[in-house]
PDB file of N, CA and C in Angstrom:
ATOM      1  N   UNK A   1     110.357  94.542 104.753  1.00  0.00           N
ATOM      2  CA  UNK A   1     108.942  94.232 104.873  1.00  0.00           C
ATOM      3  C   UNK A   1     108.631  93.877 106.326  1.00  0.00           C
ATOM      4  N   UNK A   2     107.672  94.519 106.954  1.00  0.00           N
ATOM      5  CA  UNK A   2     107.087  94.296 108.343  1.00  0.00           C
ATOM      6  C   UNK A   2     106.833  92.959 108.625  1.00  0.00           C
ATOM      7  N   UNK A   3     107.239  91.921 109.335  1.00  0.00           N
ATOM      8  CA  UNK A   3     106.354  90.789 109.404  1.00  0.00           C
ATOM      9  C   UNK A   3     106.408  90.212 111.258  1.00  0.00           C
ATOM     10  N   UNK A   4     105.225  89.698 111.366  1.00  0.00           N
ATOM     11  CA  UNK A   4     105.163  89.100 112.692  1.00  0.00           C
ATOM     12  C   UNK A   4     105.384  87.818 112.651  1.00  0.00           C
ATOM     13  N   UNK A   5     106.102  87.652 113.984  1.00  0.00           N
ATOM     14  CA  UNK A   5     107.128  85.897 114.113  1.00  0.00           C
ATOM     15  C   UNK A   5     107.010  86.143 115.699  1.00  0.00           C
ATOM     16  N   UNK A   6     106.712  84.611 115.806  1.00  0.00           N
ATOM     17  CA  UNK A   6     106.423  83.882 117.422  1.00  0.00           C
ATOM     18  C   UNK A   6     107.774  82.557 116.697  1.00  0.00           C
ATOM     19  N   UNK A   7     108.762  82.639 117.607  1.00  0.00           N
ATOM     20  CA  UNK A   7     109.516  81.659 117.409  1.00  0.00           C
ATOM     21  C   UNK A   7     108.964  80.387 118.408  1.00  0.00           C
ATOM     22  N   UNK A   8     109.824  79.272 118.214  1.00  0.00           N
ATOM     23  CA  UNK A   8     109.391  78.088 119.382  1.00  0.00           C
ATOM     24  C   UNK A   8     110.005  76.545 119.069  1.00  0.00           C
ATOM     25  N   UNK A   9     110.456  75.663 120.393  1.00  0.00           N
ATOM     26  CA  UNK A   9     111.169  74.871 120.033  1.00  0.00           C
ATOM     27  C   UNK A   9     110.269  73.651 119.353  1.00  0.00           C
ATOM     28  N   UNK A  10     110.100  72.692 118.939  1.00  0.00           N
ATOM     29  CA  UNK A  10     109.626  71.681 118.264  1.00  0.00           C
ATOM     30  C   UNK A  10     108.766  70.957 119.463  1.00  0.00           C
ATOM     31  N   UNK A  11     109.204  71.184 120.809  1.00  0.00           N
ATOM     32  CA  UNK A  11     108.156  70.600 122.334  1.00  0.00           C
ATOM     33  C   UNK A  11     106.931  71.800 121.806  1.00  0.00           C
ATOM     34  N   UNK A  12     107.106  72.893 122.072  1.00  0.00           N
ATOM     35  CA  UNK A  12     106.038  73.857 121.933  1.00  0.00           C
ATOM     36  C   UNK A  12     105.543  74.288 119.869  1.00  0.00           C
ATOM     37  N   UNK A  13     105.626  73.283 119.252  1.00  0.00           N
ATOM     38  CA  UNK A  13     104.976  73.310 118.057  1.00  0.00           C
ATOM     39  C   UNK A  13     102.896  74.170 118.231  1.00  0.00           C
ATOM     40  N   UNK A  14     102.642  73.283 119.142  1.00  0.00           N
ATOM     41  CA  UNK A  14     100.908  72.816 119.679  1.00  0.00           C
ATOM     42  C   UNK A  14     100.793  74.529 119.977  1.00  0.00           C
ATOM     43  N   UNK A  15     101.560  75.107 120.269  1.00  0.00           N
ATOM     44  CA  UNK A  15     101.207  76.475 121.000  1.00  0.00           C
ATOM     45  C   UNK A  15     101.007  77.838 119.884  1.00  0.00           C
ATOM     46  N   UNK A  16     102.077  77.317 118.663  1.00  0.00           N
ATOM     47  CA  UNK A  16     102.283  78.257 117.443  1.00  0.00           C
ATOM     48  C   UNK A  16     101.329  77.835 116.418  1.00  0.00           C
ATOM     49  N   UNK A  17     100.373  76.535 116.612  1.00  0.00           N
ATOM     50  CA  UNK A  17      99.513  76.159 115.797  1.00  0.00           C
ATOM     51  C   UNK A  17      97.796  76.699 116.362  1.00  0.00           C
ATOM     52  N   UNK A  18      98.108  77.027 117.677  1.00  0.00           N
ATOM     53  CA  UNK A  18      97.157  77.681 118.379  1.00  0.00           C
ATOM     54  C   UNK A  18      96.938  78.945 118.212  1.00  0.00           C
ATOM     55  N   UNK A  19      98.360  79.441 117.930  1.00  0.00           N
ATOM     56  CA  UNK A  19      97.769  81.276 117.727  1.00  0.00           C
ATOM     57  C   UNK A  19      98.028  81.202 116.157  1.00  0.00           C
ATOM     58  N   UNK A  20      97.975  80.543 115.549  1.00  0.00           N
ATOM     59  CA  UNK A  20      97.683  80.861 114.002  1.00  0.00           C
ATOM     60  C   UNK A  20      96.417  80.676 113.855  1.00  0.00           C
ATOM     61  N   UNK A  21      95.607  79.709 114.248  1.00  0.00           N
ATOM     62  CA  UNK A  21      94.126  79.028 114.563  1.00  0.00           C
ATOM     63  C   UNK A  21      93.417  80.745 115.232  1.00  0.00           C
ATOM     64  N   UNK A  22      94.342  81.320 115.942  1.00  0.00           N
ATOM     65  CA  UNK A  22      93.638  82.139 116.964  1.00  0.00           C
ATOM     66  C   UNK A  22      93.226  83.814 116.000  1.00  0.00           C
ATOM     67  N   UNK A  23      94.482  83.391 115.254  1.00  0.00           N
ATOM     68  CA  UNK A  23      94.666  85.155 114.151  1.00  0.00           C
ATOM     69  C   UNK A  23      93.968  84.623 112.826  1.00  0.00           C
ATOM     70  N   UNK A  24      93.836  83.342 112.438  1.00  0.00           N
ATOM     71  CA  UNK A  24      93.015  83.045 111.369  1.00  0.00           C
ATOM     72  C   UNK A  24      94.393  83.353 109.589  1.00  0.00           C
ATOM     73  N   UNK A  25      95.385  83.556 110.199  1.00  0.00           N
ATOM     74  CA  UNK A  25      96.421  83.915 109.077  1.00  0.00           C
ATOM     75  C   UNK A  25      97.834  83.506 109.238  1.00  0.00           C
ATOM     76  N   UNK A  26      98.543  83.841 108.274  1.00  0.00           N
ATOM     77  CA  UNK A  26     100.217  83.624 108.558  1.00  0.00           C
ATOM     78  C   UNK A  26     100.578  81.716 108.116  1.00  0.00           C
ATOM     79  N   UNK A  27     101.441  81.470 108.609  1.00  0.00           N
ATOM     80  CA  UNK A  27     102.666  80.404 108.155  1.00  0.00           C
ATOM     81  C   UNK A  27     103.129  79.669 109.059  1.00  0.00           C
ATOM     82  N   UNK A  28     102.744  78.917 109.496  1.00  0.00           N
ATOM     83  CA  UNK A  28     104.092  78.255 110.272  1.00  0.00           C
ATOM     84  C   UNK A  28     105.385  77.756 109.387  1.00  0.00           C
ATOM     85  N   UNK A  29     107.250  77.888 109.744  1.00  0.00           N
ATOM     86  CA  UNK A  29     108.498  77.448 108.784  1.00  0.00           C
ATOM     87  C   UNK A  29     108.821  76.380 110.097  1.00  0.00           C
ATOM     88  N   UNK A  30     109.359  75.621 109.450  1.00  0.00           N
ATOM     89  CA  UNK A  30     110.881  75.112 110.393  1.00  0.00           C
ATOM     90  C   UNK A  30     112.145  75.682 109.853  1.00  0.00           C
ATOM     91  N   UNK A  31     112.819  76.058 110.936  1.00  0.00           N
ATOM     92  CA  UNK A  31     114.180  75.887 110.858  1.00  0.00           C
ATOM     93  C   UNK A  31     115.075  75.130 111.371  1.00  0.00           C
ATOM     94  N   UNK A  32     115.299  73.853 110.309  1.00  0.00           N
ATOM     95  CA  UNK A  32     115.709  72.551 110.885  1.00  0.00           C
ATOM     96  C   UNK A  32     117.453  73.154 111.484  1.00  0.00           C
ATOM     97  N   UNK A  33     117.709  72.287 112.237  1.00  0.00           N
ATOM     98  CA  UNK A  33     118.962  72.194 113.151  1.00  0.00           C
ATOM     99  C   UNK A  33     119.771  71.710 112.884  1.00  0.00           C
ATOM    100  N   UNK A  34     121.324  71.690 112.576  1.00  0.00           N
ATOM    101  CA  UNK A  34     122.128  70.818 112.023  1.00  0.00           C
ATOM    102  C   UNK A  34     123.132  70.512 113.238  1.00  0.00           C
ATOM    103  N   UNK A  35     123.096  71.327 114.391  1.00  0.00           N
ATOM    104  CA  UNK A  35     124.405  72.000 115.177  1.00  0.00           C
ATOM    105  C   UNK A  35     124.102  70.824 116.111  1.00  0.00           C
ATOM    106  N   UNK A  36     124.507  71.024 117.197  1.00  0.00           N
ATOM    107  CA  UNK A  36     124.345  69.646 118.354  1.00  0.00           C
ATOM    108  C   UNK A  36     123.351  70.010 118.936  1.00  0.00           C
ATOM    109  N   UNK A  37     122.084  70.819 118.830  1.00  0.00           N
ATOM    110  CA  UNK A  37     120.541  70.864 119.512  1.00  0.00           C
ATOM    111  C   UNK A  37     119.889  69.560 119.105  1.00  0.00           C
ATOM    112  N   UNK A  38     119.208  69.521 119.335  1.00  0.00           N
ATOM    113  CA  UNK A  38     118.136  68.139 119.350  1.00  0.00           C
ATOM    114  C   UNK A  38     117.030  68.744 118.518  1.00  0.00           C
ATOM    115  N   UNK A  39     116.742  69.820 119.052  1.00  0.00           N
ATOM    116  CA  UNK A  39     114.783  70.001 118.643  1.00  0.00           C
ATOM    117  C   UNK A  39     115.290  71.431 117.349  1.00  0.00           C
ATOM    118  N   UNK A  40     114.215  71.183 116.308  1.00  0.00           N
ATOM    119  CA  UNK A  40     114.359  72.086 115.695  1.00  0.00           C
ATOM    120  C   UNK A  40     113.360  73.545 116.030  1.00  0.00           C
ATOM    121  N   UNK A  41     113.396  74.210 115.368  1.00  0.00           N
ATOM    122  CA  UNK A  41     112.766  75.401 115.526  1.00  0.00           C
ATOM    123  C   UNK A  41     111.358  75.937 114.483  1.00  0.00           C
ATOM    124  N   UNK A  42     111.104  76.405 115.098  1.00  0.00           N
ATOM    125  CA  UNK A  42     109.369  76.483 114.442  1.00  0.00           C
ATOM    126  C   UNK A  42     108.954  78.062 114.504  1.00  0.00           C
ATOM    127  N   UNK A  43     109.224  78.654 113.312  1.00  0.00           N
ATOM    128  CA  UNK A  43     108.304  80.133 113.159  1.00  0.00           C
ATOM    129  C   UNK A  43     107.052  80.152 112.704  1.00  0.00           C
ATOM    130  N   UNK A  44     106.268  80.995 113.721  1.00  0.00           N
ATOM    131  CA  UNK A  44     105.048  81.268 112.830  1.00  0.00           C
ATOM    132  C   UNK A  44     104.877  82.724 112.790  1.00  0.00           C
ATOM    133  N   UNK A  45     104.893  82.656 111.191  1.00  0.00           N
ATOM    134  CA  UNK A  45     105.146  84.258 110.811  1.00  0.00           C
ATOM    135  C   UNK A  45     103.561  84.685 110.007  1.00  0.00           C
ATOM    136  N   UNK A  46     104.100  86.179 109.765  1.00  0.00           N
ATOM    137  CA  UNK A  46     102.745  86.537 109.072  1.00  0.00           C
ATOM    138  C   UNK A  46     103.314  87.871 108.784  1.00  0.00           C
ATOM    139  N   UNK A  47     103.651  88.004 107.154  1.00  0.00           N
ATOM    140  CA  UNK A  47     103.525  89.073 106.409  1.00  0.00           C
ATOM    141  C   UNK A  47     102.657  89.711 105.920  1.00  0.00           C
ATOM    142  N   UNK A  48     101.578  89.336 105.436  1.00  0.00           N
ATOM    143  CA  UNK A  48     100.276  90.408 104.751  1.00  0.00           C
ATOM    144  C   UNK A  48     100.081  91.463 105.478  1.00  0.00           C
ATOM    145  N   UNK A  49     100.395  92.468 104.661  1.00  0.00           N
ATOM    146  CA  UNK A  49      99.803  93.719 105.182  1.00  0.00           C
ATOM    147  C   UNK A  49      98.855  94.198 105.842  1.00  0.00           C
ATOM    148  N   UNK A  50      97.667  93.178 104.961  1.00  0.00           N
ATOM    149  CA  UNK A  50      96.663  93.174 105.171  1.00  0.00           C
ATOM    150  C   UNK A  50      96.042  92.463 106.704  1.00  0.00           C
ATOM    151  N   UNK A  51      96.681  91.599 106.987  1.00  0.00           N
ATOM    152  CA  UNK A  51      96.616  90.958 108.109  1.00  0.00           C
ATOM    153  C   UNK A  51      97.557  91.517 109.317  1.00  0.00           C
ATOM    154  N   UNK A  52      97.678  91.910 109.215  1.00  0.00           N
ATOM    155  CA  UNK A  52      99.113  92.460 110.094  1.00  0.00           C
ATOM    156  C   UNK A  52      98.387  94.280 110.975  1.00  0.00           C
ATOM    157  N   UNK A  53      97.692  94.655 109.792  1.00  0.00           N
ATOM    158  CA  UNK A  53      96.649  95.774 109.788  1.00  0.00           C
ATOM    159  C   UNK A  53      95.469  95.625 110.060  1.00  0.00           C
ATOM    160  N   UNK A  54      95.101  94.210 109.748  1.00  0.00           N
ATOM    161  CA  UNK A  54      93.664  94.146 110.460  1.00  0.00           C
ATOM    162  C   UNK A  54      93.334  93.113 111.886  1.00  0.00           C
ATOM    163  N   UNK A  55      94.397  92.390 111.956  1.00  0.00           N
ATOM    164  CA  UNK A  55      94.082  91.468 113.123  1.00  0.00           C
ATOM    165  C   UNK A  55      95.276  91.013 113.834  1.00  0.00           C
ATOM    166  N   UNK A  56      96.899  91.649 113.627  1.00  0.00           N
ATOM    167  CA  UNK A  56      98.082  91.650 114.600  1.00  0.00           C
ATOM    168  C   UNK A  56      98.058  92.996 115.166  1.00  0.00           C
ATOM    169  N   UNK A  57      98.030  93.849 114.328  1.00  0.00           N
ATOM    170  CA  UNK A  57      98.066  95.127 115.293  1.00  0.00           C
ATOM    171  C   UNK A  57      97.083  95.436 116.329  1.00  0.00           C
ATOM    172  N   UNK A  58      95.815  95.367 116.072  1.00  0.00           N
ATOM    173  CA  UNK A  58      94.957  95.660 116.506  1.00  0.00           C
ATOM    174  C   UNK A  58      94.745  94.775 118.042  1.00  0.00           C
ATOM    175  N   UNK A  59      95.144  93.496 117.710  1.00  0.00           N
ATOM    176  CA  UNK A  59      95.201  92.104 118.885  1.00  0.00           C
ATOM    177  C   UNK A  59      96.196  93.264 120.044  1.00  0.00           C
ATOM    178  N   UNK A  60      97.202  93.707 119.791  1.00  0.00           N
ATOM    179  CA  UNK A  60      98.043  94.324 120.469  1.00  0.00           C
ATOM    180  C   UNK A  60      98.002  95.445 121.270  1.00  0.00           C
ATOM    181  N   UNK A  61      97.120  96.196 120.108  1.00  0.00           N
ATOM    182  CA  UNK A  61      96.726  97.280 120.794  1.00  0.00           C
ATOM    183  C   UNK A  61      95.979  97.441 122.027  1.00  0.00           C
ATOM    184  N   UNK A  62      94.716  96.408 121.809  1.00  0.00           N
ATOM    185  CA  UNK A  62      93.791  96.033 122.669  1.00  0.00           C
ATOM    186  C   UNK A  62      94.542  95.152 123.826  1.00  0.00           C
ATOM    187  N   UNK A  63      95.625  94.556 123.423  1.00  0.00           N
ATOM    188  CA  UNK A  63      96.223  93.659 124.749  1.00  0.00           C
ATOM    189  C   UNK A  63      98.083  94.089 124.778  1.00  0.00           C
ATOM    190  N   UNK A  64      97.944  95.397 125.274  1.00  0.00           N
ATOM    191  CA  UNK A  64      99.165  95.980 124.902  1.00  0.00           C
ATOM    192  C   UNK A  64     100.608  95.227 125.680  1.00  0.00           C
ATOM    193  N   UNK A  65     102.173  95.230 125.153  1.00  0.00           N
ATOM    194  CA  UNK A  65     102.474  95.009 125.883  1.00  0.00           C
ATOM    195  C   UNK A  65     103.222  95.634 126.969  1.00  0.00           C
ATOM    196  N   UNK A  66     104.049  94.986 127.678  1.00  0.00           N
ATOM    197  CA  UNK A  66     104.988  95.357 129.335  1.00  0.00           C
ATOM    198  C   UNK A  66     105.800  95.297 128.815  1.00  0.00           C
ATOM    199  N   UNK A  67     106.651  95.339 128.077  1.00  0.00           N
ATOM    200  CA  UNK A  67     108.351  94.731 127.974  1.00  0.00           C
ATOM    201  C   UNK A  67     108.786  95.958 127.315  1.00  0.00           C
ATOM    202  N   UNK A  68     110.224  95.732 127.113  1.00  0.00           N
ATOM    203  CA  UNK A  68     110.553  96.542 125.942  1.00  0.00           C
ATOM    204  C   UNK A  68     109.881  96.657 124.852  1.00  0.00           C
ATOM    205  N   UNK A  69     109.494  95.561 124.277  1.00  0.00           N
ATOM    206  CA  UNK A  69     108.605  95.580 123.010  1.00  0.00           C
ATOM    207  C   UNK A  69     107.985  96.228 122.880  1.00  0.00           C
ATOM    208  N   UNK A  70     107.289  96.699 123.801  1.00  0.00           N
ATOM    209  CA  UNK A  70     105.998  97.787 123.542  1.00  0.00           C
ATOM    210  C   UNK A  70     107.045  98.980 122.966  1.00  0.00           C
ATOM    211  N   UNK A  71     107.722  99.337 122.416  1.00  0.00           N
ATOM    212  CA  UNK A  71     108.840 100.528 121.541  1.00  0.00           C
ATOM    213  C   UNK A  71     108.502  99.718 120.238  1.00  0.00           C
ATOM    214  N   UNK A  72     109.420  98.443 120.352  1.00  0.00           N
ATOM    215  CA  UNK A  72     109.191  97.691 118.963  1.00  0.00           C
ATOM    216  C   UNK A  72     108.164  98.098 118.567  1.00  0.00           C
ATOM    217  N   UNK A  73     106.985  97.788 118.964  1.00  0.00           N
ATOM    218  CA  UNK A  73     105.269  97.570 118.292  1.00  0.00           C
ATOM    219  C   UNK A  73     105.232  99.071 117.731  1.00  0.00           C
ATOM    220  N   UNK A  74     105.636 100.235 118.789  1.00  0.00           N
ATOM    221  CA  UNK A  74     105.572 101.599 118.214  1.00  0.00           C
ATOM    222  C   UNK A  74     105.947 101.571 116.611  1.00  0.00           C
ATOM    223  N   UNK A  75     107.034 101.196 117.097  1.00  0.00           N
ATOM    224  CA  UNK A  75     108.000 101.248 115.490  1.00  0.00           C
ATOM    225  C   UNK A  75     107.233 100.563 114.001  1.00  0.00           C
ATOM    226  N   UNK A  76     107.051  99.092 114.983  1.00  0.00           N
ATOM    227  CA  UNK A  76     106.689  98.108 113.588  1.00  0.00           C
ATOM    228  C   UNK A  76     105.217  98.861 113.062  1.00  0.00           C
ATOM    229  N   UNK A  77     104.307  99.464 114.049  1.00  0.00           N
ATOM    230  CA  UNK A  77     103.061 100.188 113.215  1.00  0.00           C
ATOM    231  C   UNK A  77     103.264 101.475 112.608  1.00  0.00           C
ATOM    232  N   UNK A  78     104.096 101.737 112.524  1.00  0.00           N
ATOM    233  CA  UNK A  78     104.648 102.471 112.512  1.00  0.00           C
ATOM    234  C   UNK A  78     104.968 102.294 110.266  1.00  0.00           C
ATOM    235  N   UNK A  79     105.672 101.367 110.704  1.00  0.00           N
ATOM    236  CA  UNK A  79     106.228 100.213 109.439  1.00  0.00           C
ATOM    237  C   UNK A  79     105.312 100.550 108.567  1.00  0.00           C
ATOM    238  N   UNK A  80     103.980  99.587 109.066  1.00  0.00           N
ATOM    239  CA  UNK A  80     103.235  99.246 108.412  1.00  0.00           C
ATOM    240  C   UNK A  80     102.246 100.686 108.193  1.00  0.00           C
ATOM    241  N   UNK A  81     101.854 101.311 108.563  1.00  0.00           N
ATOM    242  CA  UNK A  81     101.270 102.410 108.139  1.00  0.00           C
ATOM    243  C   UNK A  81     101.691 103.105 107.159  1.00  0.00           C
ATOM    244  N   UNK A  82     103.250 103.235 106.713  1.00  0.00           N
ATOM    245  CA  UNK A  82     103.979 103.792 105.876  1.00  0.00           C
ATOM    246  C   UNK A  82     103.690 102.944 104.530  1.00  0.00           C
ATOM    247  N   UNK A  83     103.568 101.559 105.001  1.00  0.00           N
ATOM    248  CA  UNK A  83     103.746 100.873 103.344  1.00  0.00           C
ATOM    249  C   UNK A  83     102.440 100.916 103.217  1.00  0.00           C
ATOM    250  N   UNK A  84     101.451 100.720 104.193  1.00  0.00           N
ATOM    251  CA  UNK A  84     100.187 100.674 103.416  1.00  0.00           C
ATOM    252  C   UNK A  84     100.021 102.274 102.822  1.00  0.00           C
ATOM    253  N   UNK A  85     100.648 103.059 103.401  1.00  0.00           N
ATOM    254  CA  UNK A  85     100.055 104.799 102.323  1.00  0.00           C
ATOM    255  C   UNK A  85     100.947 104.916 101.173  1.00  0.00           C
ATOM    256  N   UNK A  86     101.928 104.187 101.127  1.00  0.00           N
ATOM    257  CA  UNK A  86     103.008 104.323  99.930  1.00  0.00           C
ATOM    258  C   UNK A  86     104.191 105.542 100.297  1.00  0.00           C
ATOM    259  N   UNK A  87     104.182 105.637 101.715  1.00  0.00           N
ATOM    260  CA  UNK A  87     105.104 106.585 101.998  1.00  0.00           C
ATOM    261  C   UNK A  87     106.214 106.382 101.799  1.00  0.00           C
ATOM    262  N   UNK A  88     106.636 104.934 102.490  1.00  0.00           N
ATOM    263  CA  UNK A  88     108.342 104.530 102.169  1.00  0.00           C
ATOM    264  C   UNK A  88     109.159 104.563 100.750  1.00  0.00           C
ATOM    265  N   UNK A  89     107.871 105.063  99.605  1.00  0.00           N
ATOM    266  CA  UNK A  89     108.549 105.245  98.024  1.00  0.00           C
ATOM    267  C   UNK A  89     108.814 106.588  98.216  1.00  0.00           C
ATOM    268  N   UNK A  90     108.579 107.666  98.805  1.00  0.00           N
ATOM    269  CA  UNK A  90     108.638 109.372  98.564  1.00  0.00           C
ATOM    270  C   UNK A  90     110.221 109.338  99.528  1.00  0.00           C
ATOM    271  N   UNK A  91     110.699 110.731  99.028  1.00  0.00           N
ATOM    272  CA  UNK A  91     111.827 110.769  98.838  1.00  0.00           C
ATOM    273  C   UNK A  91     112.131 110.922 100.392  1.00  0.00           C
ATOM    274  N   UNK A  92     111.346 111.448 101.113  1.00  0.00           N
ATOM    275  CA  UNK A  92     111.778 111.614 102.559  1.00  0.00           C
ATOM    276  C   UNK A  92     111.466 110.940 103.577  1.00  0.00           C
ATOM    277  N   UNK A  93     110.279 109.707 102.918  1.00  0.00           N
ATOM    278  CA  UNK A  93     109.479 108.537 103.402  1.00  0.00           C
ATOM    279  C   UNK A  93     110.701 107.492 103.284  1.00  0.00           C
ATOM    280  N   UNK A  94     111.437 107.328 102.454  1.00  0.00           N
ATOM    281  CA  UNK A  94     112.598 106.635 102.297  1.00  0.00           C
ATOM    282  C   UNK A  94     113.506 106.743 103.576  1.00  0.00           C
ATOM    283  N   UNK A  95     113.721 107.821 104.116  1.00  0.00           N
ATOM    284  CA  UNK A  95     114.959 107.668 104.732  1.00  0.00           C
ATOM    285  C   UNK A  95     114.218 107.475 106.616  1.00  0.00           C
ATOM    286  N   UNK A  96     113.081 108.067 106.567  1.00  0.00           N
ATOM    287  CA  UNK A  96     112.531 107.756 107.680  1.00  0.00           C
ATOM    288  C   UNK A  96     111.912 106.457 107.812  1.00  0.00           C
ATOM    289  N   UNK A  97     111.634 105.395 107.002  1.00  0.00           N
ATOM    290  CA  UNK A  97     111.196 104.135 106.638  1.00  0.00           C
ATOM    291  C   UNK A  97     112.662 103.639 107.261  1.00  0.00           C
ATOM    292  N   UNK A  98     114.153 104.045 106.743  1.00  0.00           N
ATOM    293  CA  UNK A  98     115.218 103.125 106.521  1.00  0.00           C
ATOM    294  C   UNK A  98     115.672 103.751 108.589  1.00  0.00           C
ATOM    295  N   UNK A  99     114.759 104.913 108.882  1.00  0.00           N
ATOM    296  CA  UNK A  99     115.546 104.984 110.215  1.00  0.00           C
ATOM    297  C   UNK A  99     114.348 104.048 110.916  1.00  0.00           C
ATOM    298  N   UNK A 100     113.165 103.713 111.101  1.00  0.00           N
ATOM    299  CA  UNK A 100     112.946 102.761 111.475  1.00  0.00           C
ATOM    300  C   UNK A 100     113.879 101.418 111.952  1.00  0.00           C
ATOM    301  N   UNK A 101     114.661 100.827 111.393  1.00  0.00           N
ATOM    302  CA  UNK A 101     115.640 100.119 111.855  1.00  0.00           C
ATOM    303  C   UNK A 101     116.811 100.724 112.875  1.00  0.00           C
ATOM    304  N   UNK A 102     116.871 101.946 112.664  1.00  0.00           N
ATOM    305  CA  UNK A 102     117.847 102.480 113.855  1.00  0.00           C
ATOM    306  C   UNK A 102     116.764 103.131 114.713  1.00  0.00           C
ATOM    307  N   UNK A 103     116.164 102.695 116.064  1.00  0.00           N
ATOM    308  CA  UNK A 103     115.288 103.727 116.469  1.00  0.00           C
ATOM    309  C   UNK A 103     116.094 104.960 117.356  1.00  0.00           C
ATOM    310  N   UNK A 104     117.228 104.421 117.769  1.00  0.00           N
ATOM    311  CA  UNK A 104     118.036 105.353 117.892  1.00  0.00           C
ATOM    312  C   UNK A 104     117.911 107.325 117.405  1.00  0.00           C
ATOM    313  N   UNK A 105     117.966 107.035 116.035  1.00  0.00           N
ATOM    314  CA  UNK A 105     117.792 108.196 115.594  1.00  0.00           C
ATOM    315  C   UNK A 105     116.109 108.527 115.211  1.00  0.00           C
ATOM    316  N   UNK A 106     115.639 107.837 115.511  1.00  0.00           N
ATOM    317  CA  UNK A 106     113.894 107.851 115.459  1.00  0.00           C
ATOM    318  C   UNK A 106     113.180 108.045 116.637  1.00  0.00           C
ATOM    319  N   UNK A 107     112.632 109.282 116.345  1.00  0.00           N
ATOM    320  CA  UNK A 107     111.813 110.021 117.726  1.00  0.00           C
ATOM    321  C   UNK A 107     110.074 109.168 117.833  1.00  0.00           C
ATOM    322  N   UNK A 108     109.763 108.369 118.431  1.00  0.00           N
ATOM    323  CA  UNK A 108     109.068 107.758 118.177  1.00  0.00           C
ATOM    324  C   UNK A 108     108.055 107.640 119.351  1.00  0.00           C
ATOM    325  N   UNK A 109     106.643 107.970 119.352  1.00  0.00           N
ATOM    326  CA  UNK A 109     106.085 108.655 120.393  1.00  0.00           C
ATOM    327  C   UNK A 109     104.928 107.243 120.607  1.00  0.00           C
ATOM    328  N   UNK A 110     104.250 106.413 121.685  1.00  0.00           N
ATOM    329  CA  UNK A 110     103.751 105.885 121.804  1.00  0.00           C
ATOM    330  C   UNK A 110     101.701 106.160 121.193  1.00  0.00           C
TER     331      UNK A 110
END
């Protein structure tokens, strides 16, 4: 399942409560720490399809990025276009859904 995550340490909580405020959707988790770190960890994620299709992708598109990521984003709309048409159930939607995770073998055009 496609989902968007802004990780962040427990100092920068204020910043992941800002862009959830900012997208109007999603979750903030902790992932408490047991190891010798101090601060725990803070995801703010967002699975809905629906949200992910109407106000993460689109945020992106319009404010594209520089990094490598900008491949990722190819890919992940990529994701999500498939599950919202019901492609990843058809028999050949399956295996191009499952090469998504290898982009390697995925010709994937901006």
């Amino acid at each position: 399942m496609p989902e968007f995550v802004v990780t962040q340490g427990q100092k920068s909580l204020e910043s992941l409560k800002l862009i959830k405020d900012f997208f109007g959707c999603g979750a903030i988790y902790v992932n408490r720490r047991y190891d010798n770190h101090k601060e725990n960890i803070y995801r703010y994620c967002v699975r809905s399809l629906k949200d992910l299709d109407e106000k993460i992708v689109p945020f992106f598109k319009a404010n594209q990025l520089l990094t490598y990521k900008k491949n990722d984003f190819v890919i992940f709309c990529k994701a999500i276009e498939m599950k919202l048409n019901n492609l990843h159930l058809q028999a050949d939607g399956v295996e191009i859904f499952r090469d998504l995770k290898n982009p390697q073998r995925l010709h994937v055009r901006p």
